[in-house]
N, C-alpha and C. Protein backbone atom coordinates (compact mmCIF):
# COMPACT_ATOMS: atom_id res chain seq x y z
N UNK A 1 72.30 135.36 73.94
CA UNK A 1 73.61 135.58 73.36
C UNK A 1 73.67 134.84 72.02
N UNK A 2 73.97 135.68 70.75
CA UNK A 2 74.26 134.85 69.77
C UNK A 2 75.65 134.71 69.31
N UNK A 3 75.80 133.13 69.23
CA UNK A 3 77.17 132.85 68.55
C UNK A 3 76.89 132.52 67.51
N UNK A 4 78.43 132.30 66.22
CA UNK A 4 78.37 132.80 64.95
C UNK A 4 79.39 131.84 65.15
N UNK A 5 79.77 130.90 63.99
CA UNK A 5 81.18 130.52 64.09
C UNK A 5 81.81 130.11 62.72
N UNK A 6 83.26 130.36 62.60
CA UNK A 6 83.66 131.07 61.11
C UNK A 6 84.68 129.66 61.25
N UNK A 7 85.22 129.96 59.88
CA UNK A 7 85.98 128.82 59.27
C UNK A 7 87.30 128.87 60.49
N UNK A 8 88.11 129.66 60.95
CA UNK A 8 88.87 129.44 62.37
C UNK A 8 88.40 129.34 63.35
N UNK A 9 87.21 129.47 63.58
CA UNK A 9 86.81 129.11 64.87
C UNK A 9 86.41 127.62 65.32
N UNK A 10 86.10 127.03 63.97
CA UNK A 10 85.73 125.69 63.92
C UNK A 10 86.78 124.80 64.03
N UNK A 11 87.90 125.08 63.65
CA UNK A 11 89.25 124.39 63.58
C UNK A 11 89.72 124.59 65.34
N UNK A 12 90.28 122.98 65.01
CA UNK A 12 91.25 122.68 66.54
C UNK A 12 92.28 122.98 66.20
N UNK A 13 92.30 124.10 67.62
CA UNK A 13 93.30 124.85 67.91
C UNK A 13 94.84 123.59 68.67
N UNK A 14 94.30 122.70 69.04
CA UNK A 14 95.40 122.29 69.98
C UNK A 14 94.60 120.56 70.23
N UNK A 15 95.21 120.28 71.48
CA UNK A 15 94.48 119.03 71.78
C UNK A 15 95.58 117.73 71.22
N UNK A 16 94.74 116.19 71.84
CA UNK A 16 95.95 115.47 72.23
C UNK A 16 95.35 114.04 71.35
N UNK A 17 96.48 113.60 70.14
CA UNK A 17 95.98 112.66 69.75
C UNK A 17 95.32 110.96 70.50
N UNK A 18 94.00 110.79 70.06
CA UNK A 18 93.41 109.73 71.43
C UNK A 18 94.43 108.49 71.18
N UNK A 19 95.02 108.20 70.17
CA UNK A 19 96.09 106.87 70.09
C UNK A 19 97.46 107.16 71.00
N UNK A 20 97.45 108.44 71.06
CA UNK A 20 99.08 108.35 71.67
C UNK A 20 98.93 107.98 73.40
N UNK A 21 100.02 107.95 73.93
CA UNK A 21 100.07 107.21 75.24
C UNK A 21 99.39 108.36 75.86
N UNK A 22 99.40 109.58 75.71
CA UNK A 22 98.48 110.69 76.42
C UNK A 22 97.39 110.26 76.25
N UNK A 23 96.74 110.57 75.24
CA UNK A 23 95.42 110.45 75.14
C UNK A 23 94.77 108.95 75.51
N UNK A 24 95.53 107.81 75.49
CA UNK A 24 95.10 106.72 76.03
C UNK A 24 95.02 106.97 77.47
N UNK A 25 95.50 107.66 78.15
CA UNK A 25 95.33 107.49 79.93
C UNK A 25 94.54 108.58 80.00
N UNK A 26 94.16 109.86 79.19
CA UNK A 26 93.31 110.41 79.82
C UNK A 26 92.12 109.92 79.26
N UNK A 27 92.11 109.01 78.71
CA UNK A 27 90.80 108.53 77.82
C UNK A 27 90.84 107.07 79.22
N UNK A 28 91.52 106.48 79.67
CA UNK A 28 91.30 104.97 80.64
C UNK A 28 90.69 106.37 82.40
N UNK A 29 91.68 107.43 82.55
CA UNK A 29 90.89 108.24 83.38
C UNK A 29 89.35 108.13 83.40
N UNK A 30 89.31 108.99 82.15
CA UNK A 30 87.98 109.56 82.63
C UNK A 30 86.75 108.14 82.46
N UNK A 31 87.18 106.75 81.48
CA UNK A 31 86.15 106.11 81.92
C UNK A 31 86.59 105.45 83.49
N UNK A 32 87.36 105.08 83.73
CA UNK A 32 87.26 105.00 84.90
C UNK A 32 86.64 105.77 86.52
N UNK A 33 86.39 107.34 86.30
CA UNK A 33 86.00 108.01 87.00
C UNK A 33 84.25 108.02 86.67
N UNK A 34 83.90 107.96 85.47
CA UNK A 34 82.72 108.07 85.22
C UNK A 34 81.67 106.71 84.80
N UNK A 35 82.54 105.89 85.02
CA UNK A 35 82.08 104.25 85.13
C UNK A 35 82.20 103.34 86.32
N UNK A 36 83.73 103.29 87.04
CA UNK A 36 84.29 102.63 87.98
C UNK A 36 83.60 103.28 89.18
N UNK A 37 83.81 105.09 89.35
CA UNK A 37 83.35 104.94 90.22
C UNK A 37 82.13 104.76 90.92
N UNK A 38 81.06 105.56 89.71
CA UNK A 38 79.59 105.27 90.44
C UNK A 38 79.20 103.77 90.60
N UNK A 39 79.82 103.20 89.79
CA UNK A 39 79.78 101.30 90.43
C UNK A 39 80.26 101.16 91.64
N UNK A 40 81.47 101.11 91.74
CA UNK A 40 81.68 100.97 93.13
C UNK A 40 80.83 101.50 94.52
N UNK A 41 80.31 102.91 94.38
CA UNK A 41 79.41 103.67 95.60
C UNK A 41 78.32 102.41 95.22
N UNK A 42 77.75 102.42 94.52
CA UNK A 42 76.35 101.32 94.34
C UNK A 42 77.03 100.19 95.04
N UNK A 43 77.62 99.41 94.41
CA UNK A 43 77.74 97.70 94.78
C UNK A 43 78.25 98.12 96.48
N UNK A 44 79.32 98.84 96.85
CA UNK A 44 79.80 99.09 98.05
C UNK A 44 78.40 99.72 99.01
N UNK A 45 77.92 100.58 98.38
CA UNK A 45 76.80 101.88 99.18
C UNK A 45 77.00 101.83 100.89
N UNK A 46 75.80 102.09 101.37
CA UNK A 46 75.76 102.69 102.57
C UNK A 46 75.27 100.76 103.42
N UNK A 47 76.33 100.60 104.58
CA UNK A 47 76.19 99.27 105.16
C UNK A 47 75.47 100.08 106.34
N UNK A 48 74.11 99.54 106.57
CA UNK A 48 73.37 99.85 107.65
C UNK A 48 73.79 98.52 108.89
């Protein structure tokens, strides 16, 4: 499949400034889901 991409296609359409209180919690989310939790399964893991 070839893509091509033109002077509107490159431009953001939408989306959420990272300073405002939105973008700060979905920005503390996702490191938390993709930091906090695989730490926790490790340090916690499987108690034999």
């Amino acid at each position: 499949m070839i893509f091509s991409t033109t002077q509107k296609a490159s431009q953001v359409m939408g989306g959420v400034d990272i300073l405002s209180p939105t973008g700060l919690t979905i920005l503390t989310i996702g490191i938390l889901f993709t930091v906090g939790l695989p730490l926790t399964m490790i340090l916690r893991g499987k108690k034999d």
